[in-house]
N, C-alpha and C. Protein backbone atom coordinates (compact mmCIF):
# COMPACT_ATOMS: atom_id res chain seq x y z
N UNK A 1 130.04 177.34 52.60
CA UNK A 1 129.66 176.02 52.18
C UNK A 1 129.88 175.05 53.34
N UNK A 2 128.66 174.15 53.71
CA UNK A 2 129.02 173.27 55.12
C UNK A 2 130.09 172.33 54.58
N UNK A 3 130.67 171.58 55.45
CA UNK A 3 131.49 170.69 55.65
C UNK A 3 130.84 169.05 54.57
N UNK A 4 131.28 168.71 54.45
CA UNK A 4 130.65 167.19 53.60
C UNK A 4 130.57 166.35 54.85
N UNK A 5 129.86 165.53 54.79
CA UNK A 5 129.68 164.97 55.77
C UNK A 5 130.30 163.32 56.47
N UNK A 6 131.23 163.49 57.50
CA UNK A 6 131.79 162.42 57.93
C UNK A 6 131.21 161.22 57.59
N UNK A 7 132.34 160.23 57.42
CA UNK A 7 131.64 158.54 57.63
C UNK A 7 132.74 158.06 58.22
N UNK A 8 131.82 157.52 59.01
CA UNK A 8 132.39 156.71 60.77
C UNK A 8 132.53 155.19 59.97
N UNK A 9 133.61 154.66 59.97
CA UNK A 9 133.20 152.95 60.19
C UNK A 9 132.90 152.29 61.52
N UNK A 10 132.21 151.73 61.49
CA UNK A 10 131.68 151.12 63.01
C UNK A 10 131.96 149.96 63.09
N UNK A 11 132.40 149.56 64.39
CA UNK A 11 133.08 148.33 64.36
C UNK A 11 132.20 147.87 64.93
N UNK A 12 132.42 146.10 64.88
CA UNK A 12 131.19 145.58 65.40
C UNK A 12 130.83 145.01 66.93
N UNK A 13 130.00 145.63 67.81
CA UNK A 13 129.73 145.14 69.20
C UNK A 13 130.02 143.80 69.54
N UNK A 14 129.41 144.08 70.87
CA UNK A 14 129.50 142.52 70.98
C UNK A 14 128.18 141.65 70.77
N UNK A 15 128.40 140.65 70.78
CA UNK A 15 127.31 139.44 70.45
C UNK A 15 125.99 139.78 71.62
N UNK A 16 125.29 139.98 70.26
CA UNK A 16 123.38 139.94 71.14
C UNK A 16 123.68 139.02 72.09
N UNK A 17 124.13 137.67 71.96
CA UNK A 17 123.81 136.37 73.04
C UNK A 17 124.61 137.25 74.67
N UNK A 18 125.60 137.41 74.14
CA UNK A 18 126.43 138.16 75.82
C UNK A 18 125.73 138.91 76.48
N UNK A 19 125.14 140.29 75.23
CA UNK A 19 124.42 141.63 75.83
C UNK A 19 123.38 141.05 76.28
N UNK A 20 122.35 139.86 75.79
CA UNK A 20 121.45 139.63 76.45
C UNK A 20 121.22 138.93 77.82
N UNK A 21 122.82 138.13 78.07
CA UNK A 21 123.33 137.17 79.13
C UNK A 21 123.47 138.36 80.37
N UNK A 22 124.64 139.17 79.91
CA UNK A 22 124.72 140.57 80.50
C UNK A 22 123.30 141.28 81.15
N UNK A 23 122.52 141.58 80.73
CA UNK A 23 121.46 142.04 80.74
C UNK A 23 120.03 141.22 81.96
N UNK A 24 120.14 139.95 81.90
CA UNK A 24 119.61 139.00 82.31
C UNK A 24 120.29 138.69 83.83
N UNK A 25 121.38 138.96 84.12
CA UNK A 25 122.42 139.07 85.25
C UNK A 25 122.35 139.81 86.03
N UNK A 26 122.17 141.10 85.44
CA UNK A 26 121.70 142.24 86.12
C UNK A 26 120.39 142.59 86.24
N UNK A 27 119.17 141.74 86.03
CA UNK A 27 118.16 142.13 86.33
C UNK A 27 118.37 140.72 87.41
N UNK A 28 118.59 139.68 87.91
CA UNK A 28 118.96 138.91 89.06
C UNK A 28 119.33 139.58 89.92
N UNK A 29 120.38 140.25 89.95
CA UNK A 29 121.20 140.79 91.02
C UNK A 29 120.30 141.49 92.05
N UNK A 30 120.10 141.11 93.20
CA UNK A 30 119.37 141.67 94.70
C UNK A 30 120.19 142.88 95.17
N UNK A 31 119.43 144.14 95.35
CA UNK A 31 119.61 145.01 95.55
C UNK A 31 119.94 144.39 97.65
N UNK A 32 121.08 145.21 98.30
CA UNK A 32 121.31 145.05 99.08
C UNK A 32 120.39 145.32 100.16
N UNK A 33 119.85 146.60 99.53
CA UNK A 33 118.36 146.74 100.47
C UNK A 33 117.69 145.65 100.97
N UNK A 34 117.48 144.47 99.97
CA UNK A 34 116.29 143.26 99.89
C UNK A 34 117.43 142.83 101.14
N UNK A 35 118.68 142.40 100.86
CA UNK A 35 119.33 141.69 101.79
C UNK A 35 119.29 141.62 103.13
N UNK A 36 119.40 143.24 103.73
CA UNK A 36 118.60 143.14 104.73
C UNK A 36 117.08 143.34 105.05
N UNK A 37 116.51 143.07 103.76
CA UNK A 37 115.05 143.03 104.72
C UNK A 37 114.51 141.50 104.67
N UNK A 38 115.94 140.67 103.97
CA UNK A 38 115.67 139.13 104.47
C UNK A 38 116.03 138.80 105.97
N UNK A 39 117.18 139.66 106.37
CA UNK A 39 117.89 139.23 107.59
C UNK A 39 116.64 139.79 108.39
N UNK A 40 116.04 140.68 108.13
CA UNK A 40 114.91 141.56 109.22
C UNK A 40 113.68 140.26 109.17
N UNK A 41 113.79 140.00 107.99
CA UNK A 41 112.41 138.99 108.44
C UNK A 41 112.55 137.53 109.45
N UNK A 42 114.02 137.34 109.07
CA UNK A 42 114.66 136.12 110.02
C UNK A 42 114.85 136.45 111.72
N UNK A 43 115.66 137.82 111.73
CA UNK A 43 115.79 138.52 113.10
C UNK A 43 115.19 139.18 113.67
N UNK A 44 113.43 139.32 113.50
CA UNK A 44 112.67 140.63 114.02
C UNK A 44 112.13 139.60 114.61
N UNK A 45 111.17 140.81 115.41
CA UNK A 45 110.72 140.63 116.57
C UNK A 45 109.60 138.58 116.79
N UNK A 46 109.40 138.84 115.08
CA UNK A 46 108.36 137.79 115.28
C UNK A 46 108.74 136.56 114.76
N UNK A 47 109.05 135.14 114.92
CA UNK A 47 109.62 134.15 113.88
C UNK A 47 108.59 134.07 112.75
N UNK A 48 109.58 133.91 111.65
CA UNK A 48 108.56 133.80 110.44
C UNK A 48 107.67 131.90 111.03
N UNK A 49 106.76 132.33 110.05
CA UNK A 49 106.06 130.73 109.87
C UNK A 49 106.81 129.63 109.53
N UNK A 50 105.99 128.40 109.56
CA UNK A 50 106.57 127.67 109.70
C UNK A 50 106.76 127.13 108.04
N UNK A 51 105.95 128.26 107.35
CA UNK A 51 105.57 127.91 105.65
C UNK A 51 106.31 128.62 105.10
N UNK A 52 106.99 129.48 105.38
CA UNK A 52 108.05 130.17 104.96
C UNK A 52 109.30 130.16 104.81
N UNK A 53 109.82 129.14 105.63
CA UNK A 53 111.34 128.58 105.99
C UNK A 53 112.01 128.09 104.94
N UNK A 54 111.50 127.69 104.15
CA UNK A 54 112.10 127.10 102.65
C UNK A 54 112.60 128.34 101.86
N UNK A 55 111.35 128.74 101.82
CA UNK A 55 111.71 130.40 101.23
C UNK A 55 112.41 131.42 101.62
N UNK A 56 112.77 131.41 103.47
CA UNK A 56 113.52 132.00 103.71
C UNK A 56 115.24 131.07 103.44
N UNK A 57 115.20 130.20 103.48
CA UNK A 57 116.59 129.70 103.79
C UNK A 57 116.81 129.80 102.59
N UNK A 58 115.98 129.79 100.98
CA UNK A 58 116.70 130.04 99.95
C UNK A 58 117.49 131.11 99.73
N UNK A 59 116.21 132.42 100.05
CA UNK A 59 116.48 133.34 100.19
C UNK A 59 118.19 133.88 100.66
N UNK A 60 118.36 133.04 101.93
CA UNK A 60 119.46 133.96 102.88
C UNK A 60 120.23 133.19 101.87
N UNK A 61 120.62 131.72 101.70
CA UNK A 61 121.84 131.49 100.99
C UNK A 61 121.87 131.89 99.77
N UNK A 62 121.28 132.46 98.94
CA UNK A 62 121.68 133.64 97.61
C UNK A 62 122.12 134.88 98.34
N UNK A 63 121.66 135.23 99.35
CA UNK A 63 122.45 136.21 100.70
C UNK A 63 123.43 136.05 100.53
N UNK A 64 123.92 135.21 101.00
CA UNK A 64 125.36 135.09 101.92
C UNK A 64 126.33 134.61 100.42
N UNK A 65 125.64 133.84 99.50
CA UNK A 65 126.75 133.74 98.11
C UNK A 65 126.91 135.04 97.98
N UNK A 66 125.96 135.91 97.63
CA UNK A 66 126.47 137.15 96.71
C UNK A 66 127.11 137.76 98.00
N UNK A 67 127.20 138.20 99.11
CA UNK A 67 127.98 139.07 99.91
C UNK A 67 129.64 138.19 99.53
N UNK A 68 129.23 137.13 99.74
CA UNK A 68 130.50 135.97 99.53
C UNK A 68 131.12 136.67 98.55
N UNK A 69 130.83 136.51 97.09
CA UNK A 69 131.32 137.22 96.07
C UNK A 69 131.55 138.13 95.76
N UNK A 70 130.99 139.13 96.46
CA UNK A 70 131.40 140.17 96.72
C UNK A 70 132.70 140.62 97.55
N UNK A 71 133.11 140.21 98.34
CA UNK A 71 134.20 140.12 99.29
C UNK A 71 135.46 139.25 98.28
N UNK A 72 135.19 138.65 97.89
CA UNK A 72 136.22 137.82 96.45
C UNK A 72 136.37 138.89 95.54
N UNK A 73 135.41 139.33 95.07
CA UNK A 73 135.96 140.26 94.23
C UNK A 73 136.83 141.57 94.65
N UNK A 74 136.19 141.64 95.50
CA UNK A 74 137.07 143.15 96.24
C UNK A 74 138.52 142.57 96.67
N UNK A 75 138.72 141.54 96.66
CA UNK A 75 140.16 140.41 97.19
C UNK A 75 139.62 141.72 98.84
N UNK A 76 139.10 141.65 100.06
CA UNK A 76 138.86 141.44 101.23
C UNK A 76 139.76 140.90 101.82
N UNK A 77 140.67 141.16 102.39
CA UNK A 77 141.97 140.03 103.09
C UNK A 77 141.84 140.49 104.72
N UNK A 78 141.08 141.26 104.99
CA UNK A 78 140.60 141.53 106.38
C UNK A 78 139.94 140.08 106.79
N UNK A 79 140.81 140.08 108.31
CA UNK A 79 140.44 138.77 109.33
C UNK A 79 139.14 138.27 109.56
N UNK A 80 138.64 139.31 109.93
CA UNK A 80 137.39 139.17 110.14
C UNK A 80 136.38 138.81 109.09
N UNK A 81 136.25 139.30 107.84
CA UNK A 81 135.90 138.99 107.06
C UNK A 81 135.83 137.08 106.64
N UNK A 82 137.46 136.86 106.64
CA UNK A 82 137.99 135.46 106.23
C UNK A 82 136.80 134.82 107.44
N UNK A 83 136.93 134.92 108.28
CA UNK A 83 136.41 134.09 109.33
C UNK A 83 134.92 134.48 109.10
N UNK A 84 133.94 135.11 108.75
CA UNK A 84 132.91 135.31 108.46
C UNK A 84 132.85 134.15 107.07
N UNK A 85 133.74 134.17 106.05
CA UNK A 85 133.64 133.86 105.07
C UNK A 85 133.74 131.95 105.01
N UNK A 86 134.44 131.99 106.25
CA UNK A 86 134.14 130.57 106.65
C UNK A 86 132.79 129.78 107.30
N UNK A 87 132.68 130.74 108.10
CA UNK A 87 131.34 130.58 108.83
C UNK A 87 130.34 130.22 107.60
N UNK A 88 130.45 131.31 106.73
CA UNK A 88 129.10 131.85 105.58
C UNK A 88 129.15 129.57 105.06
N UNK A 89 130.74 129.63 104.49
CA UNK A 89 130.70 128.04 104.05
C UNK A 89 130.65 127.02 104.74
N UNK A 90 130.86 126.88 106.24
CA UNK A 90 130.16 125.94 107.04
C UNK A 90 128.28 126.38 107.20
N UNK A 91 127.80 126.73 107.17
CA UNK A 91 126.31 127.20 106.82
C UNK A 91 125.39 126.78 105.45
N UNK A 92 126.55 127.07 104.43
CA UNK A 92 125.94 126.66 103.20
C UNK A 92 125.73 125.19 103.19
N UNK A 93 126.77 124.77 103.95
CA UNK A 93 127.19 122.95 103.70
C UNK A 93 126.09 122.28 104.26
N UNK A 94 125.17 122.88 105.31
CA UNK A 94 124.21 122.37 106.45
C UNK A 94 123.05 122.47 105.23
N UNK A 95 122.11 120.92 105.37
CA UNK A 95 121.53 120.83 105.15
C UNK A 95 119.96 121.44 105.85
N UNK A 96 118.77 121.55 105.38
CA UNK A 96 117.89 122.27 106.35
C UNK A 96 116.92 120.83 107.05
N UNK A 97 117.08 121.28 108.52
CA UNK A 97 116.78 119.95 109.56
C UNK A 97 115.08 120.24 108.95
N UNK A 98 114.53 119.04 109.64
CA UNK A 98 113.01 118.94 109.62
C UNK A 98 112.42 119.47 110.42
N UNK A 99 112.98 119.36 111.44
CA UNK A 99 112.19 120.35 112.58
C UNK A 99 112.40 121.36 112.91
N UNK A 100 110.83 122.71 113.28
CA UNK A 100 110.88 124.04 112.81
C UNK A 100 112.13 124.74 113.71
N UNK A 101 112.09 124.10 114.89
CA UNK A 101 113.03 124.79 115.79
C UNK A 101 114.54 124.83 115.30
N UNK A 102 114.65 123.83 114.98
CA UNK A 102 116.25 123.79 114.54
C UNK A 102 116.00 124.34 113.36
N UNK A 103 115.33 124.27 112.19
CA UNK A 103 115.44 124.83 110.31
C UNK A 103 115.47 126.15 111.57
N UNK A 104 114.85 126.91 112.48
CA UNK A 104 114.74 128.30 112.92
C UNK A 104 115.89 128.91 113.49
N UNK A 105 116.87 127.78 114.23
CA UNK A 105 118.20 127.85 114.25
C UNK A 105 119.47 128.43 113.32
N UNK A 106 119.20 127.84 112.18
CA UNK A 106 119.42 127.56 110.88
C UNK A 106 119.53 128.68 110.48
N UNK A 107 118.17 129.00 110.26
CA UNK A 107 117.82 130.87 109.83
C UNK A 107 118.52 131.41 110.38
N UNK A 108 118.44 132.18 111.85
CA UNK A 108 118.74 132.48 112.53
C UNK A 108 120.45 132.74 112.27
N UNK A 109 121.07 131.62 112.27
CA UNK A 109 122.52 131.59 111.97
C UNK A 109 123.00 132.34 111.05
N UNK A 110 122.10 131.80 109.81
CA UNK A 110 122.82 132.42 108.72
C UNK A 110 122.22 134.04 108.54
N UNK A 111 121.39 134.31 109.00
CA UNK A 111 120.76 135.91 109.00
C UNK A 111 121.65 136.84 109.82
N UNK A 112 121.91 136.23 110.99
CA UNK A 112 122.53 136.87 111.83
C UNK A 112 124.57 136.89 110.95
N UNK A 113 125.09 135.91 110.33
CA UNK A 113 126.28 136.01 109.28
C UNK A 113 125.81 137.29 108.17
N UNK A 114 125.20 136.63 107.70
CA UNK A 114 124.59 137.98 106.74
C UNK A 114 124.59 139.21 106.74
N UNK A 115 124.16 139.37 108.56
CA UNK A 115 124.25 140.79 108.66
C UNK A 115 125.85 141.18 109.26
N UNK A 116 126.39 140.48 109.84
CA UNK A 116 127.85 140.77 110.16
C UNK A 116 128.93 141.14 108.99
N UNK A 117 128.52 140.25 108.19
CA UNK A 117 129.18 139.98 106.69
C UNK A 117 128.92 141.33 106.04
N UNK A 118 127.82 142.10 105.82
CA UNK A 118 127.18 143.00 104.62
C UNK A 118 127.73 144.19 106.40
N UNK A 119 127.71 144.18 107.46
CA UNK A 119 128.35 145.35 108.22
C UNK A 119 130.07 145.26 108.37
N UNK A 120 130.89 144.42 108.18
CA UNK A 120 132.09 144.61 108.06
C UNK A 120 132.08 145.03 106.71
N UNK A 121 132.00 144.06 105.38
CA UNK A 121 132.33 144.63 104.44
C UNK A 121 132.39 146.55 103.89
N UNK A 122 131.38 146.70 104.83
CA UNK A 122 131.10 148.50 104.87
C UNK A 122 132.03 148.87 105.09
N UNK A 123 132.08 148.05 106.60
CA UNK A 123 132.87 148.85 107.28
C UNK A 123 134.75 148.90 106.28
N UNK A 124 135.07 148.00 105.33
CA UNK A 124 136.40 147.54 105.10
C UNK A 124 136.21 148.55 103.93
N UNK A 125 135.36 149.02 103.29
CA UNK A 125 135.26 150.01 101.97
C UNK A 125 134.65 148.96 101.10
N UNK A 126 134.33 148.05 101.24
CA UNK A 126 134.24 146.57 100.21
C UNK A 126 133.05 146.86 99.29
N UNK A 127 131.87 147.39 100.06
CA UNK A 127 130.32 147.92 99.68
C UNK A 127 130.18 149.28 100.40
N UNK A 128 129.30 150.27 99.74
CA UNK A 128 128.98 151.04 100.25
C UNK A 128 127.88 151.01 101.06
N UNK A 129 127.41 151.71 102.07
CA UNK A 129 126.47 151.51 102.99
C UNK A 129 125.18 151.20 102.40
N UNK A 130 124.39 150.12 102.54
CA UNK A 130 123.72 149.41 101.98
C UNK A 130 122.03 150.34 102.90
N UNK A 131 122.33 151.16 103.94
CA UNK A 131 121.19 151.53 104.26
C UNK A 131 120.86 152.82 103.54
């Protein structure tokens, strides 16, 4: 004769509003890959346009926050890092100049942090190799 059959009480999850907040967070989140193929579009061979700069400078500073936060979360107490992590917030604070050469400066700066930032953190265990 089989067994009668169990009853589970189920307790109750969490709130649709979180799972969907949850859910919505993680479809944001930039795969590190993209990260550097923002820094590649800032640091390669060719300067982006001059119609693009908005889009790139948004771009890099959601860069450099999430590496930022990332390094916070891992608590990162490596030197180098801190001093990257300063740099990253003197960068954010700069407004973007009007003219292409300097906004190209600009780029430039923070692409080139970006990539220092996302290659120490590797290097500290912080992220795994992002290539």
């Amino acid at each position: 004769m089989p067994a009668p059959p169990a009853y589970v009480r189920r307790r109750p999850g969490p709130p649709v509003e979180l799972l969907a907040r949850v859910a919505q967070r993680l479809r944001e989140v930039k795969p590190l890959d993209e990260i550097l193929d923002d820094i590649g579009d800032v640091l390669g061979n060719q300067a982006p346009p001059a119609a693009e700069c908005e889009d790139l400078d948004q771009r890099l500073r959601a860069d450099l926050i999430r590496l930022t936060r990332i390094a916070l979360a891992a608590r990162d107490e490596d030197p180098e890092v801190s001093a990257l992590l300063q740099r990253t917030d003197r960068l954010l604070a700069e407004d973007v100049p009007a003219d292409y050469q300097l906004t190209l400066g600009l780029l430039r700066r923070m692409a080139s942090t970006a990539n220092d930032l996302l290659e120490r953190l590797t290097e500290t265990g912080s992220i795994k190799e992002a290539v």
